[in-house]
C-alpha atoms as a PDB file:
ATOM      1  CA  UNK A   1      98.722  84.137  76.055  1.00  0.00           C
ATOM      2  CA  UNK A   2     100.270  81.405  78.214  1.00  0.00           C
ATOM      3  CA  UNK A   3     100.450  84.237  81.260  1.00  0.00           C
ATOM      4  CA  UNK A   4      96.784  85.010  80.506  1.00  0.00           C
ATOM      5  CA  UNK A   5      96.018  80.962  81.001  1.00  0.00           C
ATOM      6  CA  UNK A   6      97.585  80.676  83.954  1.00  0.00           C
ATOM      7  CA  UNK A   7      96.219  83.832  85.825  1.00  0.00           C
ATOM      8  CA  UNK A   8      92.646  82.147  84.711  1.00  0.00           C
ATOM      9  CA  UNK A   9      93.979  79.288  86.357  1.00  0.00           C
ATOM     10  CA  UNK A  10      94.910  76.638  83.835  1.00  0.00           C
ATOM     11  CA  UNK A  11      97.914  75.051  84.202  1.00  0.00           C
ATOM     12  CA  UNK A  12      99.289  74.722  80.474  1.00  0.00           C
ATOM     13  CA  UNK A  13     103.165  74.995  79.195  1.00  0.00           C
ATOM     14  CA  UNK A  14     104.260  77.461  76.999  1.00  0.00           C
ATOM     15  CA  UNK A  15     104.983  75.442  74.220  1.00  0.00           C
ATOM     16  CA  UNK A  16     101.392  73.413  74.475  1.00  0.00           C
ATOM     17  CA  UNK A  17     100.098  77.385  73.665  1.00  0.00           C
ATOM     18  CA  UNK A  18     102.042  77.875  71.134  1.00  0.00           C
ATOM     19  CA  UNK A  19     101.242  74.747  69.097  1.00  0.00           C
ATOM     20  CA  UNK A  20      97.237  75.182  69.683  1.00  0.00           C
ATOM     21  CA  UNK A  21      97.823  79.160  68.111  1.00  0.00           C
ATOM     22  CA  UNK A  22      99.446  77.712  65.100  1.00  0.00           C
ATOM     23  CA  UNK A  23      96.998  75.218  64.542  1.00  0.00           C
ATOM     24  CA  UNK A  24      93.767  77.533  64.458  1.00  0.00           C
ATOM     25  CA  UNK A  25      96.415  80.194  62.328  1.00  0.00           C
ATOM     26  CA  UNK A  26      96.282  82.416  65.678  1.00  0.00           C
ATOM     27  CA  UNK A  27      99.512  85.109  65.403  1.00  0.00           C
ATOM     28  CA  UNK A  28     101.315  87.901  67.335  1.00  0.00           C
ATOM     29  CA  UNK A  29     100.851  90.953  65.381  1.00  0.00           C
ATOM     30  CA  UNK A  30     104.309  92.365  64.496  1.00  0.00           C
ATOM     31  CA  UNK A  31     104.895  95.559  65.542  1.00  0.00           C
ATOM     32  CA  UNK A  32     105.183  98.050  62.889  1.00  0.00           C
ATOM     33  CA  UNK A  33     109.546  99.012  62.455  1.00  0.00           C
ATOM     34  CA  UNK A  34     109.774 101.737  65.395  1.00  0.00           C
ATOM     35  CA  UNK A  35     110.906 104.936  63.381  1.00  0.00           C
ATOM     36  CA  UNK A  36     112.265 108.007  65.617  1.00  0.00           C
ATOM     37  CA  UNK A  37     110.204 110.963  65.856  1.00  0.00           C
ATOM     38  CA  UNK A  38     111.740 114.315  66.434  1.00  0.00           C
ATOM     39  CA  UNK A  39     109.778 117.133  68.145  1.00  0.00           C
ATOM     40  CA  UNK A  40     109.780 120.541  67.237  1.00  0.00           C
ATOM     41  CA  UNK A  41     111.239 122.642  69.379  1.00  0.00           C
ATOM     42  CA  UNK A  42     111.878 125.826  67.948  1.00  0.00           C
ATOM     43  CA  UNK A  43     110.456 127.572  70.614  1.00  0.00           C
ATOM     44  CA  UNK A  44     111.457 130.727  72.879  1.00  0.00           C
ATOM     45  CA  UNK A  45     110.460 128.962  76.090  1.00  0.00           C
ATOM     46  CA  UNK A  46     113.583 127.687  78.622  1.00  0.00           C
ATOM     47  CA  UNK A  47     114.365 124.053  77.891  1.00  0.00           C
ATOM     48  CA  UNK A  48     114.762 121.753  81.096  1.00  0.00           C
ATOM     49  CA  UNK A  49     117.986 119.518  81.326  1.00  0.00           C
ATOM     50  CA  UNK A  50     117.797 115.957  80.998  1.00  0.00           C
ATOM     51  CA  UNK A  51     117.317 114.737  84.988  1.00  0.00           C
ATOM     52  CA  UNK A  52     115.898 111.214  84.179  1.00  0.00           C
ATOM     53  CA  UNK A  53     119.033 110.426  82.043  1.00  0.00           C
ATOM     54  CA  UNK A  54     116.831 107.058  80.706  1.00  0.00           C
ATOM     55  CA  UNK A  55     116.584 105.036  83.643  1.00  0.00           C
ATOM     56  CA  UNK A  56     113.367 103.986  83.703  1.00  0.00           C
ATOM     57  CA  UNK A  57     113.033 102.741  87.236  1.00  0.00           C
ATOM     58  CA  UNK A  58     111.059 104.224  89.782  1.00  0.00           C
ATOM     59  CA  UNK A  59     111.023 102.686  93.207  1.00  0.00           C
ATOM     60  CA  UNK A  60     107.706 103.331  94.351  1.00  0.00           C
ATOM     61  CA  UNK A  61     104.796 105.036  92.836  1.00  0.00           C
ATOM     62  CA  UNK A  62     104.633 108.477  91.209  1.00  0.00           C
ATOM     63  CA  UNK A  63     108.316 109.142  91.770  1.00  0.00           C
ATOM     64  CA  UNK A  64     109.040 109.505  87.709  1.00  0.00           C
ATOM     65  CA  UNK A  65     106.131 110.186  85.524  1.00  0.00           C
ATOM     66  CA  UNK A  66     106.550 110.718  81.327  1.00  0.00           C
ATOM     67  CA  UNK A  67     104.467 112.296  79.364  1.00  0.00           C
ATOM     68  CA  UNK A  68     103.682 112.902  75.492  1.00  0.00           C
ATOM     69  CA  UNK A  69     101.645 113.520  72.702  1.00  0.00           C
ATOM     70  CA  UNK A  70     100.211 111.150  69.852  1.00  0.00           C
ATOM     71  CA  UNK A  71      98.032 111.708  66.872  1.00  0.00           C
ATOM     72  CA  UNK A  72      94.739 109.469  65.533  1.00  0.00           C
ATOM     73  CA  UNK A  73      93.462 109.888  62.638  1.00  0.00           C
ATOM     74  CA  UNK A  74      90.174 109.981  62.279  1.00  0.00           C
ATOM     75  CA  UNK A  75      87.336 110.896  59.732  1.00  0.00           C
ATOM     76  CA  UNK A  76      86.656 114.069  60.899  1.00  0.00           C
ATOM     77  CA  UNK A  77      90.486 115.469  61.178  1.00  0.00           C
ATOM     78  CA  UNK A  78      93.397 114.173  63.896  1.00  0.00           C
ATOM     79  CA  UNK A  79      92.456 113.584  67.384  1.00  0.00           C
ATOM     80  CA  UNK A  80      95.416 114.289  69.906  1.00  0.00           C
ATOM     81  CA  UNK A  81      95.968 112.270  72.892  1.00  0.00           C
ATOM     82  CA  UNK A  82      98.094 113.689  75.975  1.00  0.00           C
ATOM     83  CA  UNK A  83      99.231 110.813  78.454  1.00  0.00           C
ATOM     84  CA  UNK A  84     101.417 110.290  81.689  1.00  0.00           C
ATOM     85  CA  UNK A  85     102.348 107.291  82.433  1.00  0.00           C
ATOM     86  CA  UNK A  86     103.655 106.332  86.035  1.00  0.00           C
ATOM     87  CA  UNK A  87     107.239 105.049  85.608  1.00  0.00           C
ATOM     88  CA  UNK A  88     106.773 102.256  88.707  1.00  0.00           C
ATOM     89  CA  UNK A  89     103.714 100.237  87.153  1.00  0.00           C
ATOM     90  CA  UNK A  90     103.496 101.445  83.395  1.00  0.00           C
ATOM     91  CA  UNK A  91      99.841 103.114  84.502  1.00  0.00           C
ATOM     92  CA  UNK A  92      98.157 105.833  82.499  1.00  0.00           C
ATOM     93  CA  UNK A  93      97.883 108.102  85.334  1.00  0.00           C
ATOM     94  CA  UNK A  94      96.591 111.178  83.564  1.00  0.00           C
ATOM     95  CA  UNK A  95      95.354 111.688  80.367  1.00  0.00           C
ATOM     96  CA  UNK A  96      93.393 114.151  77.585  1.00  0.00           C
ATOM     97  CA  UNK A  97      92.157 114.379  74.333  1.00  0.00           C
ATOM     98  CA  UNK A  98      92.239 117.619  72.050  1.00  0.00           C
ATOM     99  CA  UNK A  99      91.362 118.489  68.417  1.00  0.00           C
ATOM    100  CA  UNK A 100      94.581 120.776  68.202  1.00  0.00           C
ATOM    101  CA  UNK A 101      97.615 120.021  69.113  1.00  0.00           C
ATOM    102  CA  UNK A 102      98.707 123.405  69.315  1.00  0.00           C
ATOM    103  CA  UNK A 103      95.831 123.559  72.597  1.00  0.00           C
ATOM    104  CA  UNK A 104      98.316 124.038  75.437  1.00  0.00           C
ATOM    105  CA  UNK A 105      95.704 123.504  77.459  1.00  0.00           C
ATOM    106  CA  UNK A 106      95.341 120.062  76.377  1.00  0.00           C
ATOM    107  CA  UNK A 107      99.109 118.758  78.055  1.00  0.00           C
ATOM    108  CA  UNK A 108      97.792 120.511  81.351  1.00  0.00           C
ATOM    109  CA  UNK A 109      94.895 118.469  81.406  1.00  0.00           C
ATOM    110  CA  UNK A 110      96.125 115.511  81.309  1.00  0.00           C
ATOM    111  CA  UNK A 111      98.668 116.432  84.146  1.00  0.00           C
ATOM    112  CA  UNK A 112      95.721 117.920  86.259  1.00  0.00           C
ATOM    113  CA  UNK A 113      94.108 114.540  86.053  1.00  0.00           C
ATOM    114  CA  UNK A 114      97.285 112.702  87.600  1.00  0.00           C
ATOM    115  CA  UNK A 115      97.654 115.163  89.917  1.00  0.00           C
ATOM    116  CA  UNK A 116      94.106 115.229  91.016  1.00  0.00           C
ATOM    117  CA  UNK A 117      94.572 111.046  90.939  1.00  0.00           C
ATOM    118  CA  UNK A 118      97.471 110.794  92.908  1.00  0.00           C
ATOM    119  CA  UNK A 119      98.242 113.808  94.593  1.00  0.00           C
ATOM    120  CA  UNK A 120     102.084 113.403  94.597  1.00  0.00           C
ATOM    121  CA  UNK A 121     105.108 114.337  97.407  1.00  0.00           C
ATOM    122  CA  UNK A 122     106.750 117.258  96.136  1.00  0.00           C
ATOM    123  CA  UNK A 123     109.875 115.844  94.284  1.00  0.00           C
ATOM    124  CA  UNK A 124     108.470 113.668  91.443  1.00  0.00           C
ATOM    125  CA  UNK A 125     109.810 113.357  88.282  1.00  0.00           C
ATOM    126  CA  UNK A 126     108.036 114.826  85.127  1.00  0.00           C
ATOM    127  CA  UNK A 127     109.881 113.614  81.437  1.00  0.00           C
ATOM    128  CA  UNK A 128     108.959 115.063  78.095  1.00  0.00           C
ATOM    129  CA  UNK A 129     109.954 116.253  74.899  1.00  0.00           C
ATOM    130  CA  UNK A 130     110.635 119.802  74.374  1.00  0.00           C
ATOM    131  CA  UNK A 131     107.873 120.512  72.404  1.00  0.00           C
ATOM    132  CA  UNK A 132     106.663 123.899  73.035  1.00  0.00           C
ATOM    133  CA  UNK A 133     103.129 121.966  74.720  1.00  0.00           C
ATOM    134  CA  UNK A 134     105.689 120.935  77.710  1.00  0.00           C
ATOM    135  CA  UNK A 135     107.982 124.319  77.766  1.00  0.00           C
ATOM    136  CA  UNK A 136     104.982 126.713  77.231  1.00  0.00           C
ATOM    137  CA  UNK A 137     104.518 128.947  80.769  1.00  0.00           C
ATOM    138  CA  UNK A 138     101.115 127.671  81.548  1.00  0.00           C
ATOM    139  CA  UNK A 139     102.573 124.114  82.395  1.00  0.00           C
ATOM    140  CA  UNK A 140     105.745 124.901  83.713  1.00  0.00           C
ATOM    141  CA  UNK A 141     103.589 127.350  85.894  1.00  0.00           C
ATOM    142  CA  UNK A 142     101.706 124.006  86.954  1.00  0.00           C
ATOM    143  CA  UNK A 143     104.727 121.994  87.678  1.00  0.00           C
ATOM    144  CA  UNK A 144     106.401 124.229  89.813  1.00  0.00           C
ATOM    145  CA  UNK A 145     102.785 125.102  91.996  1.00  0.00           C
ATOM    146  CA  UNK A 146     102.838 121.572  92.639  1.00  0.00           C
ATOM    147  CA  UNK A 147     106.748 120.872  93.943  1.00  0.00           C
ATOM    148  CA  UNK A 148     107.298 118.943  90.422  1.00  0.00           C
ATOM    149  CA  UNK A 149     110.658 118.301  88.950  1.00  0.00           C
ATOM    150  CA  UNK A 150     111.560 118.787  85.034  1.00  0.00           C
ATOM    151  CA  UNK A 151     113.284 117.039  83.123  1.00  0.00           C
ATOM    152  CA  UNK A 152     113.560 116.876  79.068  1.00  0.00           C
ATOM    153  CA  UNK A 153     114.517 114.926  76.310  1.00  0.00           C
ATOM    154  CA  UNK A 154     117.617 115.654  74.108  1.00  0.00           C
ATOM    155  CA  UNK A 155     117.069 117.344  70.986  1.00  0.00           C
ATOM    156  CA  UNK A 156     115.711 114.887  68.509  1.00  0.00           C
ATOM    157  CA  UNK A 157     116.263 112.015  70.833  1.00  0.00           C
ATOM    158  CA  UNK A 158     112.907 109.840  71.545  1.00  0.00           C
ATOM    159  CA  UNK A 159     114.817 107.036  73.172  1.00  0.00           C
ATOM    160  CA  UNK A 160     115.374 109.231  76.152  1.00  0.00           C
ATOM    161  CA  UNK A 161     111.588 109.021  76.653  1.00  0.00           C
ATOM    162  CA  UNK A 162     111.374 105.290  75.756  1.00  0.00           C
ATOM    163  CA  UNK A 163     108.246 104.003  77.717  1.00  0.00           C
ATOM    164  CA  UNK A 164     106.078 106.707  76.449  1.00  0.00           C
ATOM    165  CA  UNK A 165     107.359 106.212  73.014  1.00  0.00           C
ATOM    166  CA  UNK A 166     106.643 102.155  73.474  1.00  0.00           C
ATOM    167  CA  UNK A 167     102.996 102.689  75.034  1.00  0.00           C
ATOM    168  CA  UNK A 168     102.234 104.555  72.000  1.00  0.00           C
ATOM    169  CA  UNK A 169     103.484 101.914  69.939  1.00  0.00           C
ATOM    170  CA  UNK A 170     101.563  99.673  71.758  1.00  0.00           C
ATOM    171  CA  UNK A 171      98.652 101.769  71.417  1.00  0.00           C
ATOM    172  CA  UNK A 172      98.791 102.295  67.628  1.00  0.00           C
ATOM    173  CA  UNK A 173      98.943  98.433  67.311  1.00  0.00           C
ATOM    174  CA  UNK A 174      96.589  97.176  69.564  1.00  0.00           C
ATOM    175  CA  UNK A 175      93.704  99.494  68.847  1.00  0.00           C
ATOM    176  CA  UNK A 176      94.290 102.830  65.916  1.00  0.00           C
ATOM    177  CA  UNK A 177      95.891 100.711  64.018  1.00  0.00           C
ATOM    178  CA  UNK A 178      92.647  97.969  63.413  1.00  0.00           C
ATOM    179  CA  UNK A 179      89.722 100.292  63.404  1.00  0.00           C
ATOM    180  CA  UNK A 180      88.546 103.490  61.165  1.00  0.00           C
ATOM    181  CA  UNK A 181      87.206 106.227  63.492  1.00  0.00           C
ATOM    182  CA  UNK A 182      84.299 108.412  61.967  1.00  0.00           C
ATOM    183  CA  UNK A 183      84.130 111.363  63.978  1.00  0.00           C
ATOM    184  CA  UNK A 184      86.476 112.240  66.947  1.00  0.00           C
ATOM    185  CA  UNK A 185      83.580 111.134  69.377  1.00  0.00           C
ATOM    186  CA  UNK A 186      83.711 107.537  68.275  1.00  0.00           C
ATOM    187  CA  UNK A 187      87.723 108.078  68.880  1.00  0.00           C
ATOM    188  CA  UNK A 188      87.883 109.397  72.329  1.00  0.00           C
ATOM    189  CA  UNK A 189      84.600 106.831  73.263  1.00  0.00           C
ATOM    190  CA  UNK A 190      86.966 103.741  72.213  1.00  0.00           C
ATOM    191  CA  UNK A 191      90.628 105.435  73.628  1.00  0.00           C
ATOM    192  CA  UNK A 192      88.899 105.884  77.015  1.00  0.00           C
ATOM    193  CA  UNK A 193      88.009 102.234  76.955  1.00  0.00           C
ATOM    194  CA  UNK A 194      91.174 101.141  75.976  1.00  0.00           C
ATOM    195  CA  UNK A 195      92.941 103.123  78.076  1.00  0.00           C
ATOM    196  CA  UNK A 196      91.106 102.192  81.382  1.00  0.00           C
ATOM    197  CA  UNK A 197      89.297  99.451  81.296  1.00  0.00           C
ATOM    198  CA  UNK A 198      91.848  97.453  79.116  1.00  0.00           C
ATOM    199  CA  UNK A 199      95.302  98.573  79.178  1.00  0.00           C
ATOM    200  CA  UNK A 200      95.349  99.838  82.918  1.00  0.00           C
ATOM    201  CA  UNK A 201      93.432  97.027  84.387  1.00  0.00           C
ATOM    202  CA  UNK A 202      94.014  94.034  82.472  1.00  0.00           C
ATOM    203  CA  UNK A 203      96.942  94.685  79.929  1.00  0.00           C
ATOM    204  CA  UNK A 204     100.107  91.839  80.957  1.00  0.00           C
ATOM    205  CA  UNK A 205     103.583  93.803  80.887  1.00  0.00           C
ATOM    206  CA  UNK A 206     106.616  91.327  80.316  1.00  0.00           C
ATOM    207  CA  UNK A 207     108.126  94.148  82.765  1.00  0.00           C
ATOM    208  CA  UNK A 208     105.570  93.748  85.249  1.00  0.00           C
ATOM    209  CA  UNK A 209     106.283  89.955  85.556  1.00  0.00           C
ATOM    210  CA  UNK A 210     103.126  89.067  83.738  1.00  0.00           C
ATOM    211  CA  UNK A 211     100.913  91.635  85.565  1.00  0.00           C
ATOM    212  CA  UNK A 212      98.789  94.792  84.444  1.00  0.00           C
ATOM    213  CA  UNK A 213      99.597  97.997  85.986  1.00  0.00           C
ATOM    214  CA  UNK A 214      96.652  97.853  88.173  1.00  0.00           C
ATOM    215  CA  UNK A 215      97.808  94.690  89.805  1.00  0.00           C
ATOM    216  CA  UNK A 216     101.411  95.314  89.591  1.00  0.00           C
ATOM    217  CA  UNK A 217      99.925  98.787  92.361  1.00  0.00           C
ATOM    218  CA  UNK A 218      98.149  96.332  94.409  1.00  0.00           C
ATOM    219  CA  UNK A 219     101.295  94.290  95.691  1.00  0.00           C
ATOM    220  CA  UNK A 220     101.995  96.903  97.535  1.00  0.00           C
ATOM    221  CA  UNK A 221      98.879  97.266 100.131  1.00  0.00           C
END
């Protein structure tokens, strides 16, 4: 809140903020406990070795991307939402929404878009799990048309793909988390939203020193 204030421009201590919250009974949202997910990966498909090895630092855009899969619930059945997230600024480069997760078609989608975005140097960095979405031929077929590099999580091991792991957590408690979605529509209508008008243009990142991914990318022109 106190970085918000000041990129609007008023000058106002941390401290000063945090008084004024309590006394209107304004507070942070705890994050729910983060519980390790394991992916199942019982799959005939080759399994990539672990090339990012967790560090999490790119030095320039769309030199390590990560990518994975979420569920939100809705009314009507789950919704499944594909990301990848640019390692440099934190951005949702590339993303899709399916009713199935087993649609391999839906992972590729979402790549497509960041490829079709970006249009990256041969050499970049693709992380996942191993689920069979990420192993399957279709988007390993993808990867290697377009010069991409790829890399896997250990077996059961979600820290190794951290930042996607912590957007989702972000995601589940900033949006799925305070709303009931009807029908799938009314999901994907609100995730777009979130995802690029909110989270990629105006979401603060302690990481980002205070800025949103979108303004973290413009530094460098």
């Amino acid at each position: 809140m106190t970085a918000e204030l000041t990129g609007r421009g008023i000058a106002v201590c941390q401290n000063t903020v945090a008084k004024y919250m309590r006394d209107a009974g304004l507070f942070v949202e705890p994050r729910r406990r983060f519980v390790p997910r394991t992916t199942d990966s019982d799959h005939a498909h080759a399994i990539a070795p672990n090339r990012l090895e967790r560090d999490f630092a790119a030095p320039a855009p769309d030199r390590k991307w990560a990518c994975d899969v979420t569920y939100v619930p809705t009314d009507q059945g789950w919704l499944y939402l594909s990301v990848v997230i640019d390692l440099f600024s934190r951005r949702v480069v590339g993303w899709s929404m399916s009713d199935d997760l087993r649609a391999q078609g839906s992972v590729a989608e979402a790549l497509e878009m960041a490829i079709a975005r970006r249009k990256p140097a041969a050499g970049l960095l693709h992380h996942s799990d191993r689920g069979i979405q990420y192993a399957c031929d279709l988007y390993r077929a993808l990867l290697s048309a377009h010069g991409i590099v790829c890399s896997m999580s250990r077996p059961g091991n979600c820290y190794d793909n951290a930042v996607a792991e912590s957007f989702f957590g972000t995601f589940k408690t900033e949006l799925v988390n305070r709303v009931r979605y009807r029908t799938r529509a009314e999901a994907r209508a609100s995730i777009f939203e979130w995802i690029e008008c909110w989270y990629n243009r105006r979401r603060r990142h302690s990481s980002l020193g205070y800025l949103s991914p979108e303004a973290f990318e413009a530094q460098l022109n």
